[in-house]
Each structure stands twice: as structure tokens, then as C-alpha cells.
Protein backbone atom coordinates (compact mmCIF):
# COMPACT_ATOMS: atom_id res chain seq x y z
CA UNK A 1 9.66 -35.44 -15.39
CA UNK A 2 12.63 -35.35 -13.30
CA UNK A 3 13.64 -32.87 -10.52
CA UNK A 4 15.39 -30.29 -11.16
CA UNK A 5 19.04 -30.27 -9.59
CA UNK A 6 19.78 -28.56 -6.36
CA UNK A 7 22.64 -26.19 -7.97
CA UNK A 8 19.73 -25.60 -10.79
CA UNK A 9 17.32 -24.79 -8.13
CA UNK A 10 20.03 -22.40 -6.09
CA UNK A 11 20.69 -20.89 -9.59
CA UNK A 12 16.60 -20.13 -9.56
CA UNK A 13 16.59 -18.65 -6.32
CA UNK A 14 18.90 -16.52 -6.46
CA UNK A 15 18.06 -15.10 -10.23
CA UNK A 16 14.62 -14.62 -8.18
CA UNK A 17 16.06 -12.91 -5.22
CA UNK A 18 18.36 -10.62 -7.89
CA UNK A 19 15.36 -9.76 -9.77
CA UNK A 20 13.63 -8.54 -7.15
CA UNK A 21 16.17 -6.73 -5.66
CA UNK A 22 16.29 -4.51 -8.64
CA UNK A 23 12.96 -3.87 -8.70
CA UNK A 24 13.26 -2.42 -5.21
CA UNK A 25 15.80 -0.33 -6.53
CA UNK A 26 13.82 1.35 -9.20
CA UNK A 27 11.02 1.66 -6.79
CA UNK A 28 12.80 3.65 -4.60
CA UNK A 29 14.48 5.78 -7.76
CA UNK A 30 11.01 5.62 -8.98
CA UNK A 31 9.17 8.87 -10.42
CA UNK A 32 5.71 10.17 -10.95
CA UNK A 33 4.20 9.35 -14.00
CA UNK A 34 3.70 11.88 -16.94
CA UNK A 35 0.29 11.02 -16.42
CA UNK A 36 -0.02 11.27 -12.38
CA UNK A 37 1.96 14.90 -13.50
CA UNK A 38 -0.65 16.12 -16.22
CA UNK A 39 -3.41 14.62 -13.71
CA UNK A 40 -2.16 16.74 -10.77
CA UNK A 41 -2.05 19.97 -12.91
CA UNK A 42 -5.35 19.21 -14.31
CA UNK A 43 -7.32 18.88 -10.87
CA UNK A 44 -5.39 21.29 -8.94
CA UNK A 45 -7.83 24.02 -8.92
CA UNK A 46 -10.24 21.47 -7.60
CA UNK A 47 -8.36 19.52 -5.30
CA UNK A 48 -8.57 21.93 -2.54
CA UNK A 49 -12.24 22.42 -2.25
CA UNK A 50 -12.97 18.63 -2.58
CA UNK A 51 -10.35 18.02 0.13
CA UNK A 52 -12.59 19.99 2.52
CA UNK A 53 -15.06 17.56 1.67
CA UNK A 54 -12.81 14.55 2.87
CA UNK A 55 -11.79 15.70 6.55
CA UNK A 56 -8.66 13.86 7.83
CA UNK A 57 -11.11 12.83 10.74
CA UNK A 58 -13.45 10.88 8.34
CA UNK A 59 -10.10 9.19 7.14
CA UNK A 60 -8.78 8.31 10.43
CA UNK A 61 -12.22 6.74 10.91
CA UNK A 62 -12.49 5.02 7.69
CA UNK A 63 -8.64 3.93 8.20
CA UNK A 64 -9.18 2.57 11.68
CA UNK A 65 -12.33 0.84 11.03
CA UNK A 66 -10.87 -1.04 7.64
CA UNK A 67 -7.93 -2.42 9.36
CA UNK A 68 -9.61 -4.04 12.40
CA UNK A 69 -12.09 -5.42 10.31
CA UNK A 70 -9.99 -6.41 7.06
CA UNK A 71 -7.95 -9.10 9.03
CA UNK A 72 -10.92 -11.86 9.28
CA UNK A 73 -11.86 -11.29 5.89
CA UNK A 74 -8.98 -12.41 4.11
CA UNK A 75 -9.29 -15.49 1.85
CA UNK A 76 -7.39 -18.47 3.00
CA UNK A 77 -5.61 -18.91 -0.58
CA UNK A 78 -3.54 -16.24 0.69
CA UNK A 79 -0.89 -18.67 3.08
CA UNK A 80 -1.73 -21.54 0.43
CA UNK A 81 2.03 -20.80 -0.56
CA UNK A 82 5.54 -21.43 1.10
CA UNK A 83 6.05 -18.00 2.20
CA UNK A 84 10.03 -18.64 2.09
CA UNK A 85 9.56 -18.94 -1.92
CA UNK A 86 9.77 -15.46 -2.51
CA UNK A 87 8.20 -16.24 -6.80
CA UNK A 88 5.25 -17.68 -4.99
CA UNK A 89 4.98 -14.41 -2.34
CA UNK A 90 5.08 -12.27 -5.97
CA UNK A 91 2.57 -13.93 -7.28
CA UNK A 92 0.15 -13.96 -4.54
CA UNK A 93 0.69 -10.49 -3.92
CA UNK A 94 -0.16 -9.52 -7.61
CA UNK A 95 -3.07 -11.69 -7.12
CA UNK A 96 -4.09 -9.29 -4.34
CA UNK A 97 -3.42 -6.30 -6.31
CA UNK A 98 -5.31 -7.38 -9.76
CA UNK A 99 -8.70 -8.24 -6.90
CA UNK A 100 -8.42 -4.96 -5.50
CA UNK A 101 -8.15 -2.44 -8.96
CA UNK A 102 -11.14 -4.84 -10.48
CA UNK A 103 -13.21 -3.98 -6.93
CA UNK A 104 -12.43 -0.15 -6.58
CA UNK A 105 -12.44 0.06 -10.45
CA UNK A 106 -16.18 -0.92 -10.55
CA UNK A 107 -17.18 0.91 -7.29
CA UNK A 108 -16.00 4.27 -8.35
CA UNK A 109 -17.41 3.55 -12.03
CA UNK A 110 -21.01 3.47 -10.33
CA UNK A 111 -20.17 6.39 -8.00
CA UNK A 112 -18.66 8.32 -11.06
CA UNK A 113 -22.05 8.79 -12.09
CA UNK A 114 -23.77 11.04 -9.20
CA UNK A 115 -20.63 13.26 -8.97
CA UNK A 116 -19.86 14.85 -6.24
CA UNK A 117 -22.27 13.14 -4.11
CA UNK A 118 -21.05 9.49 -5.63
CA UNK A 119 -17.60 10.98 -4.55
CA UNK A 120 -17.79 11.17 -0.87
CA UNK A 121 -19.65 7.93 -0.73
CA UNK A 122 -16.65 6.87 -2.52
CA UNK A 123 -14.01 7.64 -0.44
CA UNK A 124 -15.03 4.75 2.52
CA UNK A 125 -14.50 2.08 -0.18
CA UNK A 126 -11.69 2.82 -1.58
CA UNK A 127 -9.85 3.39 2.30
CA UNK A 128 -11.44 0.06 2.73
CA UNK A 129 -10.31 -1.50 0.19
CA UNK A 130 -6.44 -0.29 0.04
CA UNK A 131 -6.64 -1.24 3.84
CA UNK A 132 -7.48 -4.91 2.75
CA UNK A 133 -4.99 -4.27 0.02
CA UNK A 134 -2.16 -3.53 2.45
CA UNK A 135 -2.76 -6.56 5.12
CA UNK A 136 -3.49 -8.71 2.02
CA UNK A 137 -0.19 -8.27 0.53
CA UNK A 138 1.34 -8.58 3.90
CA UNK A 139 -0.18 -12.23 4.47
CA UNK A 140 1.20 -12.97 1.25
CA UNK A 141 4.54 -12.54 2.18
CA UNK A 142 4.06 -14.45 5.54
CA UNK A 143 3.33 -11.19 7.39
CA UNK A 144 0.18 -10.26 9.66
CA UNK A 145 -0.83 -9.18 12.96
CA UNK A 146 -2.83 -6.94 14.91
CA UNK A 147 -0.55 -5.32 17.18
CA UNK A 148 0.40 -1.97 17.32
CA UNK A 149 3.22 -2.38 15.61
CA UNK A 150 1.80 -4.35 12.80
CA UNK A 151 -0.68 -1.78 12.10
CA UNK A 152 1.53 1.32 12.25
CA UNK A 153 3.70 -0.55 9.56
CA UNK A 154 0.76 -0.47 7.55
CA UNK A 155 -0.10 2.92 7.73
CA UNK A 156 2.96 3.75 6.92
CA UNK A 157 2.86 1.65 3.32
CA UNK A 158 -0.41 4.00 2.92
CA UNK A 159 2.10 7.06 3.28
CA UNK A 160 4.33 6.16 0.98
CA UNK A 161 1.66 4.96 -1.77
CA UNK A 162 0.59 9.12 -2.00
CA UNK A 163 4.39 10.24 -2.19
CA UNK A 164 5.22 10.33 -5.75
CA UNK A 165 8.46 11.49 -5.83
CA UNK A 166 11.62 14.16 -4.19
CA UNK A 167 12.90 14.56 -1.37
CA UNK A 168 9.81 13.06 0.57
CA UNK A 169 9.57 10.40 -1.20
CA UNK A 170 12.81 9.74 -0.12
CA UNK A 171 12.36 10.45 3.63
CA UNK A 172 9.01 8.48 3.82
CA UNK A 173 10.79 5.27 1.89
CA UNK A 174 13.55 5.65 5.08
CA UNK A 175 11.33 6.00 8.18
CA UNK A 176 9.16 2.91 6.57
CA UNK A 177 12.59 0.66 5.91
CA UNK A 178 13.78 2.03 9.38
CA UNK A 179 10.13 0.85 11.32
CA UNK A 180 10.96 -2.63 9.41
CA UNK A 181 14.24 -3.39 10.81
CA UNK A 182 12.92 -2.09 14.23
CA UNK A 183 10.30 -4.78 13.89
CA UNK A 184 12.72 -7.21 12.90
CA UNK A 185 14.63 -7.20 16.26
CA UNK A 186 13.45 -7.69 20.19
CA UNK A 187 14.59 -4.49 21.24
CA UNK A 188 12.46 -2.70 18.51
CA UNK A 189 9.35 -4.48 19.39
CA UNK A 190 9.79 -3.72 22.90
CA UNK A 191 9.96 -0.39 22.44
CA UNK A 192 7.05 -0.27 20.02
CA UNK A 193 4.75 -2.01 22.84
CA UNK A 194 5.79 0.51 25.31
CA UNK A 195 4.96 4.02 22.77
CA UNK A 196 3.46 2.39 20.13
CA UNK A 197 -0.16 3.67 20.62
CA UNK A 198 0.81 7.36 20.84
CA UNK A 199 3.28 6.66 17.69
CA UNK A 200 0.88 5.43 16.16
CA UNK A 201 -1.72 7.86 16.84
CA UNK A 202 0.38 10.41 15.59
CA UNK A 203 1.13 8.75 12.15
CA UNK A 204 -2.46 8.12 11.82
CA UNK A 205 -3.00 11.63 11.57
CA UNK A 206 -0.42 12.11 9.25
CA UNK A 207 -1.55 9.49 7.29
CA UNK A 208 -5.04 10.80 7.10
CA UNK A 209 -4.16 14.13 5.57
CA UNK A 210 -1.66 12.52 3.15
CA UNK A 211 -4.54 10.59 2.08
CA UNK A 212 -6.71 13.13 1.63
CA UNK A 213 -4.97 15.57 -0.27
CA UNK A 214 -4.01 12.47 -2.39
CA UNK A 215 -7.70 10.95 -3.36
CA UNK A 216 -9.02 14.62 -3.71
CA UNK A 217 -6.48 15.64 -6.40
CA UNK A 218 -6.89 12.55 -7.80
CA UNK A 219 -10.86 12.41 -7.86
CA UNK A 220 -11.50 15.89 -8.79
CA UNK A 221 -12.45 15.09 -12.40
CA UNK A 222 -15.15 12.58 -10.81
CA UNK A 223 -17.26 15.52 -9.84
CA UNK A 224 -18.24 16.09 -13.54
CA UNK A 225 -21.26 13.67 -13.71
CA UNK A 226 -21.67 10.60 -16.12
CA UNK A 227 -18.23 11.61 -17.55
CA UNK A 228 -16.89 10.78 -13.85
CA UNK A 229 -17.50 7.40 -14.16
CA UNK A 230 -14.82 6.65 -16.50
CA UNK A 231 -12.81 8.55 -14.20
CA UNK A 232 -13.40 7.49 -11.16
CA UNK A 233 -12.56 3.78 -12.62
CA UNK A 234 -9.45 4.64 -13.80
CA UNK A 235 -8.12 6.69 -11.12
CA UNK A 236 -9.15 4.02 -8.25
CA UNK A 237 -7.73 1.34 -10.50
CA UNK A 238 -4.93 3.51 -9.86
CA UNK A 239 -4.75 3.96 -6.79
CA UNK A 240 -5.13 0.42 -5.88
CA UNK A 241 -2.06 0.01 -8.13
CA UNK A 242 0.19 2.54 -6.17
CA UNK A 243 -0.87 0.67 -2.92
CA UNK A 244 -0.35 -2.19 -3.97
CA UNK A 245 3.65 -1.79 -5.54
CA UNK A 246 4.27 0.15 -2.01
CA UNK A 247 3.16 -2.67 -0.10
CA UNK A 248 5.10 -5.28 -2.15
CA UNK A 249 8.65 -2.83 -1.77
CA UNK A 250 7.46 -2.78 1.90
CA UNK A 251 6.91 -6.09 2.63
CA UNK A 252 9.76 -7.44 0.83
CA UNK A 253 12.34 -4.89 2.82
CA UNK A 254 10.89 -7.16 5.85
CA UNK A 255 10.91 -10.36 4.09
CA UNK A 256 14.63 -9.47 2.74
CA UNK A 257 15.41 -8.76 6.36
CA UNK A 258 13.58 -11.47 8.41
CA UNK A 259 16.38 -13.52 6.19
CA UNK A 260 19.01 -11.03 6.75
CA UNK A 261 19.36 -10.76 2.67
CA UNK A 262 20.03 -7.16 2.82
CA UNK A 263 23.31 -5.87 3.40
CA UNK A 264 23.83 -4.38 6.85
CA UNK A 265 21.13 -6.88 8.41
CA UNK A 266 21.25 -7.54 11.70
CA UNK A 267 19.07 -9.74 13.90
């Protein structure tokens, strides 16, 4: 078979690099479901007493613990790929997502089943495993690291997975774009290794109680036993999926910009 030509080739790349900008674009026009709607209005009554059962403290611990330890258990096959082909960075990142819904999906299933008790031993997991999810998807776009910086960054994709839509929504998508072109540049990372621990102390506790309020209104049906299985696979499966689309609109704002691809770039 022969090789494609070059101008065939630019013609692919930049079809690939369109595509995906418009996907970006409808994330960040993007809605909350009818379902994630009716599902809020459903377990609203609920949400608040289960959130007292899911302290932003036992967040901030789960959060902390997940991202130290997530880095050395990544598989290998994630930098298998040129990270410059931005089709093969796609694809390894919905790789990522499809392992993590299939995880939490079958972890909350079997918690599902003891309620409210299968609940809270539910919640470390699923923190866990959209940790994992975030640096995952990360790697796969040739992006990883344990510095402060690095790991406020991903906090921050946790934010914006619970923010469905308005004016927050909105806000949250900026400061996240805005930490990414910070971390693109010398001056930002200087000035991230100087007040990045306090930052990033701060967002951690923001992050917690986003998170919170998010997985209890979310889980509240799981409380019902038996019945909460089905649930609780569904609405981790979820989950995992929101995580996973804000990491890949994250990831590929830095990938975008580490090329200076979007317009007002600057390196």
C-alpha cells in the first residue's frame, strides 16, 4: 500500500485539529442533561442529608491520597502513542474513559446493594478512580507531573466535571483555561512554585465541597437497597463519563496551546 501524500496527510491533520476544535466549543456551550435535570430534582430532598455523610474533609483526604498514589499505577500503553498526533491522544483518552465507567460501574453495582452503608464505602473508589481518570487522560495527551502545579490543574478538571451548566460553568471553564496558559509559560510556573501550595490548598477545599454536593445528589437513590445497585452503576458510569469529557476539553486547551493552535497563544 502506498503512503499517503504529505498535502493528503496535512489535509488529515487539520480536518482532525477542526474537529476537535468544535467539540471544545460545544463543551463549553454544553448543558445539563434532561436526565442529570430530572436526576437532580429527584434526589434533592436527599442530597443534603447524605452530603453530611460525605464531609469535604474525607474528600480532601480521599483526593490527596488518589493523586499521589495514581501516578505509578498507570499502564505504560498510555505514552505507546505520538503524543503530537492529536487522533491517537483521542483515542487513548477514550480508552481511559471506557476503563474507568466499566471499574466504578461494577464497584457501585456491589455497593448499591447495602445502601447507605455500601454508599459511604463507595465514595473512596469512585474519588480514586476519577483521580486516576484525570492523570490518565493527562498522560495521554503527553501531560503528567507531580508538582504543584500539575496537581492543582487537576483538581481543577474535578471542578469543572460537577458544574453542569450557567454562569459557573462558565467562570470555572475560564479560571481552568486561564491556570493552562499560566502553565504554558516560565513566568506562570514561577509563580505557581512560589504560592502554589497555599493555591492549591485553597482549591482543594473548594474542590472537596463541589464534590460532595455533586456525588451526594447524584447517589441519593443508592440508599434504597438492592434497587441501588442499578443505580449506583449507572450514576458512577456517569460520573466517570463527566470526568472524563472535562479532562479531554482540559487537556486539549493545553495541548492546543503547548502548540500555540489557539488564537491569542503566546509562549
Amino acid at each position: 500500500m502506498s503512503k499517503p501524500a504529505p498535502r493528503d496527510t496535512a489535509h488529515a491533520v487539520t480536518d482532525t485539529i477542526n474537529r476537535v476544535l468544535e467539540e471544545q466549543r460545544a463543551y463549553e456551550e454544553a448543558r445539563a442533561t434532561r436526565l442529570g435535570q430530572g436526576a437532580e430534582k429527584l434526589t434533592a430532598p436527599l442530597g443534603g442529608l447524605i452530603n453530611k455523610a460525605i464531609p469535604a474533609s474525607t474528600v480532601r483526604a480521599g483526593l490527596d491520597l488518589a493523586d499521589r498514589a495514581v501516578g505509578v499505577t498507570l499502564p505504560k500503553s498510555l505514552t505507546d502513542h505520538d503524543v503530537n498526533d492529536l487522533r491517537a491522544c483521542d483515542d487513548a483518552a477514550l480508552k481511559v474513559q471506557a476503563w474507568a465507567q466499566g471499574v466504578n460501574a461494577a464497584s457501585g453495582g456491589a455497593a448499591g446493594f447495602f445502601g447507605m452503608a455500601g454508599m459511604t464505602a463507595d465514595i473512596p473508589a469512585t474519588l480514586a478512580l476519577a483521580a486516576r481518570n484525570v492523570r490518565a487522560t493527562g498522560v495521554s495527551y503527553g501531560f503528567d507531573g507531580n508538582s504543584e502545579e500539575d496537581r492543582l490543574f487537576r483538581l481543577m478538571v474535578l471542578e469543572a466535571a460537577t458544574v453542569q451548566a450557567g454562569d459557573k460553568r462558565r467562570d470555572t471553564l475560564d479560571n481552568l483555561n486561564a491556570l493552562a496558559r499560566h502553565l504554558n509559560s516560565p513566568e506562570g510556573r514561577m509563580i505557581m512554585s512560589k504560592g502554589g501550595e497555599w493555591v492549591t490548598d485553597k482549591v482543594v477545599e473548594r474542590v472537596a465541597r463541589a464534590l460532595g454536593l455533586s456525588l451526594a445528589g447524584r447517589k441519593a437513590a443508592q440508599i434504597v437497597p438492592v434497587v441501588g445497585g442499578v443505580v449506583a452503576a449507572t450514576v458512577n458510569a456517569s460520573f466517570q463519563a463527566d470526568v472524563a469529557r472535562a479532562a479531554r476539553y482540559a487537556y486539549r486547551q493545553r495541548w492546543f496551546m503547548a502548540r500555540q493552535l489557539l488564537s491569542g497563544d503566546t509562549t
